[in-house]
C-alpha atoms as a PDB file:
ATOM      1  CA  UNK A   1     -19.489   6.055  65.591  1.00  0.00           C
ATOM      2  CA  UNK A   2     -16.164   5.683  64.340  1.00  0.00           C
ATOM      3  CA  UNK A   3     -13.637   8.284  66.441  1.00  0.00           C
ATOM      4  CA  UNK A   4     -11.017  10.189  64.754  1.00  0.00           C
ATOM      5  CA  UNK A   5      -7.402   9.986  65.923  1.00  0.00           C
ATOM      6  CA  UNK A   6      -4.137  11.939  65.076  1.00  0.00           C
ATOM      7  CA  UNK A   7      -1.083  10.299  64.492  1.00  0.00           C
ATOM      8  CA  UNK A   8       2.121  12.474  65.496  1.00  0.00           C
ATOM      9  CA  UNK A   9       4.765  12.818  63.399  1.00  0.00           C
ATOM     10  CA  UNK A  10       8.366  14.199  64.319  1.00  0.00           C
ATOM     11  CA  UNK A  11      10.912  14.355  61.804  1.00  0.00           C
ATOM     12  CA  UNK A  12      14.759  14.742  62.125  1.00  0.00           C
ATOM     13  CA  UNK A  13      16.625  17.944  60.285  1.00  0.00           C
ATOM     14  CA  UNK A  14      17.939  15.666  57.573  1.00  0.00           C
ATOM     15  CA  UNK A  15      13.637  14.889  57.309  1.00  0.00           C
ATOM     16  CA  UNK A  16      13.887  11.243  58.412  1.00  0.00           C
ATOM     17  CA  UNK A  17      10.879  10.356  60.967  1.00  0.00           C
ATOM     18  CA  UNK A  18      12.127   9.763  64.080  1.00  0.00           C
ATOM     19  CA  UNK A  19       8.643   9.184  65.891  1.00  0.00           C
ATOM     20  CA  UNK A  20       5.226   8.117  64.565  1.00  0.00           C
ATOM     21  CA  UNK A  21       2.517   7.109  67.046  1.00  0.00           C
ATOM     22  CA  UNK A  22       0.537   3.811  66.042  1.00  0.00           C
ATOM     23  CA  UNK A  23       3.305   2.842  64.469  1.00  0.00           C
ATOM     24  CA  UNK A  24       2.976  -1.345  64.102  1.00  0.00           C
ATOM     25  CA  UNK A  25       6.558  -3.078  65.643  1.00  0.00           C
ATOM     26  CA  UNK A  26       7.321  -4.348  62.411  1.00  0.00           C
ATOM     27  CA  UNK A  27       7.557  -1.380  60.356  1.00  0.00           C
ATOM     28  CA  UNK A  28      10.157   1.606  60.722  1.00  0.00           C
ATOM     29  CA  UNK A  29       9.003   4.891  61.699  1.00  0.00           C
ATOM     30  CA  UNK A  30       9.724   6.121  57.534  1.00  0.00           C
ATOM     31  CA  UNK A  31       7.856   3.171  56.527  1.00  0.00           C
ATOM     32  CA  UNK A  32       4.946   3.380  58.615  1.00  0.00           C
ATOM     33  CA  UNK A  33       4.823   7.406  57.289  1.00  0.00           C
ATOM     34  CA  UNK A  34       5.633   6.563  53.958  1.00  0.00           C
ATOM     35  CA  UNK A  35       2.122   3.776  54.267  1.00  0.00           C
ATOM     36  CA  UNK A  36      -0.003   6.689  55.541  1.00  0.00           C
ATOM     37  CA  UNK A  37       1.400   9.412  53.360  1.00  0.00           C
ATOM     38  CA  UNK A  38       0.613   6.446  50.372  1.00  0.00           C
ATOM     39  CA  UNK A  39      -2.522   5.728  51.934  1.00  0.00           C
ATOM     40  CA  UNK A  40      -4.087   8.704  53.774  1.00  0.00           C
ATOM     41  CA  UNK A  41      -1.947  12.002  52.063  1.00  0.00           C
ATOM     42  CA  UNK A  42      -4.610  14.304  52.518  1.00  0.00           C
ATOM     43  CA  UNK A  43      -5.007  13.246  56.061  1.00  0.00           C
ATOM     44  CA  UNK A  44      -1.576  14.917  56.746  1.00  0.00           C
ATOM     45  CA  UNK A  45      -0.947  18.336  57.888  1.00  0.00           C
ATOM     46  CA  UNK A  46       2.469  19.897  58.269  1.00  0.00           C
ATOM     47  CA  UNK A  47       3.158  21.113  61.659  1.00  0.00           C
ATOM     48  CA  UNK A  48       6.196  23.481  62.596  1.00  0.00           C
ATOM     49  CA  UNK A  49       9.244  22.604  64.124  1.00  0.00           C
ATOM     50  CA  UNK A  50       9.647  19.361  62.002  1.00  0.00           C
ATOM     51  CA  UNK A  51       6.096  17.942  63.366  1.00  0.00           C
ATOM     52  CA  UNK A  52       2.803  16.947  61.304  1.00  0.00           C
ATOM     53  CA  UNK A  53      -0.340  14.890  62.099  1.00  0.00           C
ATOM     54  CA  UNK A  54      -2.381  12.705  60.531  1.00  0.00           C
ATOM     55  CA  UNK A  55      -6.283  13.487  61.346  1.00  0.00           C
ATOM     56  CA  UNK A  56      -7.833   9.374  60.524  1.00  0.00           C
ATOM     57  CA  UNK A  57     -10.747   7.199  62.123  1.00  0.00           C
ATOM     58  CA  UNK A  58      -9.338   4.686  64.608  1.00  0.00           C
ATOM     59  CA  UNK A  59     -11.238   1.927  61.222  1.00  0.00           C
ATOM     60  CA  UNK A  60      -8.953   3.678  58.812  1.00  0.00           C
ATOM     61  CA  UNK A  61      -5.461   3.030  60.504  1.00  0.00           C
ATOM     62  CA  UNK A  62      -6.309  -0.699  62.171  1.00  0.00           C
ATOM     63  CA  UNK A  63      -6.838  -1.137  58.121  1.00  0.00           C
ATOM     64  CA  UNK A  64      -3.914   0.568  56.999  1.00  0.00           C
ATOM     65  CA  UNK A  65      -1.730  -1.601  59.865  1.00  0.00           C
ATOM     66  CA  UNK A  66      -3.767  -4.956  59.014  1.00  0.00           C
ATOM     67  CA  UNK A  67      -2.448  -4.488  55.143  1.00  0.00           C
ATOM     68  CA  UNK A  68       1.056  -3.856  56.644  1.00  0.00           C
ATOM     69  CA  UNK A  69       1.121  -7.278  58.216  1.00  0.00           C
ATOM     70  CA  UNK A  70      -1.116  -9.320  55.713  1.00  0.00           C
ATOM     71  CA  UNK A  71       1.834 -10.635  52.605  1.00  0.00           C
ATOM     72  CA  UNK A  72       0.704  -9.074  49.614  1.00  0.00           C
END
C-alpha cells in the first residue's frame, strides 16, 4: 500500500510561497511548488487564507524530489 500525503502550501499576499512541506534543501519553496504544480496540478487544491495542499502518494513525491536532484 502506497499512503497518501498532503503537502502544505502557504503563500505570501504578493502570492510567492513562503512554506512548502517536503520541500528538498536544494530547491526554493516557488520552485519546489512550481515542480508539483508542473508535475501533480490536479493534486492541488486551493485553500483559504493564502493556503493549498497537495493530496500525493508518499511514491509520487520521493519521484518528483529524485528528478529534482538527478541533472537532466
Amino acid at each position: 500500500m502506497n499512503p497518501q500525503i498532503i503537502i502544505h502550501v502557504r503563500f505570501a499576499p504578493n502570492g510567492r510561497v513562503i512554506q512548502i512541506s517536503e520541500r528538498p534543501a536544494r530547491l526554493t519553496p516557488d520552485q519546489w511548488f512550481d515542480v508539483l504544480k508542473a508535475r501533480a496540478g490536479s493534486a492541488y487544491r486551493p485553500l483559504s487564507r493564502g493556503r493549498g495542499v497537495f493530496r500525493l502518494t508518499r511514491a509520487a513525491v520521493d519521484t518528483f524530489k529524485q528528478e529534482t536532484v538527478t541533472p537532466a
